[in-house]
Protein backbone atom coordinates (compact mmCIF):
# COMPACT_ATOMS: atom_id res chain seq x y z
CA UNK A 1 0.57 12.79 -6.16
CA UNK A 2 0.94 9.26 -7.11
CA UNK A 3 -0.32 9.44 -10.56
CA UNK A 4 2.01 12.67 -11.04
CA UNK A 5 5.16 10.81 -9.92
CA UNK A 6 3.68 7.91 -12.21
CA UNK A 7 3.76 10.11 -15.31
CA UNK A 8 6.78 11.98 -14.37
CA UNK A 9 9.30 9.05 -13.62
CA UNK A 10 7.17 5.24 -14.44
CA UNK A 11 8.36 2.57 -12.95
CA UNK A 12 12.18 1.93 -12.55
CA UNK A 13 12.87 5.13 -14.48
CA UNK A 14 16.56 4.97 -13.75
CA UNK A 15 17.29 1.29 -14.78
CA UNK A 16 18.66 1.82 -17.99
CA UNK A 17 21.29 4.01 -16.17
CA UNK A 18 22.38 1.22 -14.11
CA UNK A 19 20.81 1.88 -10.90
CA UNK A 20 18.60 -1.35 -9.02
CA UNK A 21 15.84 -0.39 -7.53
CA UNK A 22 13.94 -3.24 -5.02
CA UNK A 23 10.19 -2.02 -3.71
CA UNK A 24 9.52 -3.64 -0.19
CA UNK A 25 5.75 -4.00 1.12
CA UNK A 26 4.49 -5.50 4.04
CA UNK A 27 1.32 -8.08 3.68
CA UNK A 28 0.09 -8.40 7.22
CA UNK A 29 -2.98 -6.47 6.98
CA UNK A 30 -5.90 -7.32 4.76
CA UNK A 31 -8.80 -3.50 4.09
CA UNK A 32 -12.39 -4.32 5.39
CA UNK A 33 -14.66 -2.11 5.12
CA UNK A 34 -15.77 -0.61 8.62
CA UNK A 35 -19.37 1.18 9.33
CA UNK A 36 -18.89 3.64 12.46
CA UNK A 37 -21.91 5.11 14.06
CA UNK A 38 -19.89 8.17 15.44
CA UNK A 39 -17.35 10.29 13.37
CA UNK A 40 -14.28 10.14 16.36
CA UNK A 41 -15.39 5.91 16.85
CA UNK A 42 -12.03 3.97 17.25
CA UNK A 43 -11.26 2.38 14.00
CA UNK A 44 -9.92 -1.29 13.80
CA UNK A 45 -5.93 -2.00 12.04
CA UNK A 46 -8.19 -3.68 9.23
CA UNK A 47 -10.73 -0.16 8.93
CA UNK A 48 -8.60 2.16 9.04
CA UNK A 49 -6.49 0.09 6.10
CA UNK A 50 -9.14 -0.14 3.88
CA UNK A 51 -9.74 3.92 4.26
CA UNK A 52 -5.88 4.38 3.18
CA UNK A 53 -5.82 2.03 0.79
CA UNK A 54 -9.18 2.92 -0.76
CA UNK A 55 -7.41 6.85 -1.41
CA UNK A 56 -4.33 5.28 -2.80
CA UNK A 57 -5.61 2.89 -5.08
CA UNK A 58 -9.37 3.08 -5.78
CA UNK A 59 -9.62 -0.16 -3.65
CA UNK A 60 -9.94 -0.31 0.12
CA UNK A 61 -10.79 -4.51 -0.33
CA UNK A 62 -7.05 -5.50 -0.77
CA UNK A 63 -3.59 -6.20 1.34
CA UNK A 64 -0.87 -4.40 2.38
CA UNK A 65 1.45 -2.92 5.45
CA UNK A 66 -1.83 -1.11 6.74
CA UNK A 67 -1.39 2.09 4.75
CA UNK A 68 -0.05 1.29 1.30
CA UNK A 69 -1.49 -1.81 -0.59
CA UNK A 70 0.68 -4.24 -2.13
CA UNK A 71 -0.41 -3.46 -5.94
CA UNK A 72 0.73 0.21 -5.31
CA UNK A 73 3.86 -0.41 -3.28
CA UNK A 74 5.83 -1.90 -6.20
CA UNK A 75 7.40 -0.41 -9.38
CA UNK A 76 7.67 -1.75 -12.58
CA UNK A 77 11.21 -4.09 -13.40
CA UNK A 78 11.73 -3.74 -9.86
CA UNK A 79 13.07 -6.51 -7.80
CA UNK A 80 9.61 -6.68 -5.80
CA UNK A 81 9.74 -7.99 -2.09
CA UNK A 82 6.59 -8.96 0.00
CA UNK A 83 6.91 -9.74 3.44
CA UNK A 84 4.47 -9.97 7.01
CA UNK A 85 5.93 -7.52 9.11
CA UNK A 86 5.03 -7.09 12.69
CA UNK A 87 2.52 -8.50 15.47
CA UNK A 88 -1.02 -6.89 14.94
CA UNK A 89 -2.28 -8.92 17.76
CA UNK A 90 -6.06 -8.17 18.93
């Protein structure tokens, strides 16, 4: 899907027509890499980031809001913010 809408409409597709576009992305979670014995194991925050992030970028060892990773989050000539949001407390 990504790749489609990358091809379709790259980066800030609509800037030369005057519209600013800003890409927010949180940074509070950082993918690791969990091994679970059983299939329906709890995941950790930091697990079941790397699985999403692995899918949407190729890379599951990066950092991000917990499902999108901060590489992938932003679009090209965008005003890019990158912020810690929430309390993932253990």
């Amino acid at each position: 899907m990504s790749r489609i809408t990358n091809e379709c409409f790259p980066g800030a597709f609509h800037a030369p027509d005057g519209l600013f576009y800003v890409t927010v992305v949180g940074n509070a979670v950082a993918g690791k890499e969990e091994r679970r014995i059983l299939p329906f194991q709890p995941r950790t925050i930091d697990g079941f980031a790397y699985t999403s992030y692995e899918v949407v970028c190729g890379n599951g060892n990066t950092v991000g809001d917990g499902v999108v990773p901060i590489d992938s989050a932003h679009l090209d000539d965008a005003v890019k913010v990158c912020r810690w949001i929430g309390d993932f407390s253990r």
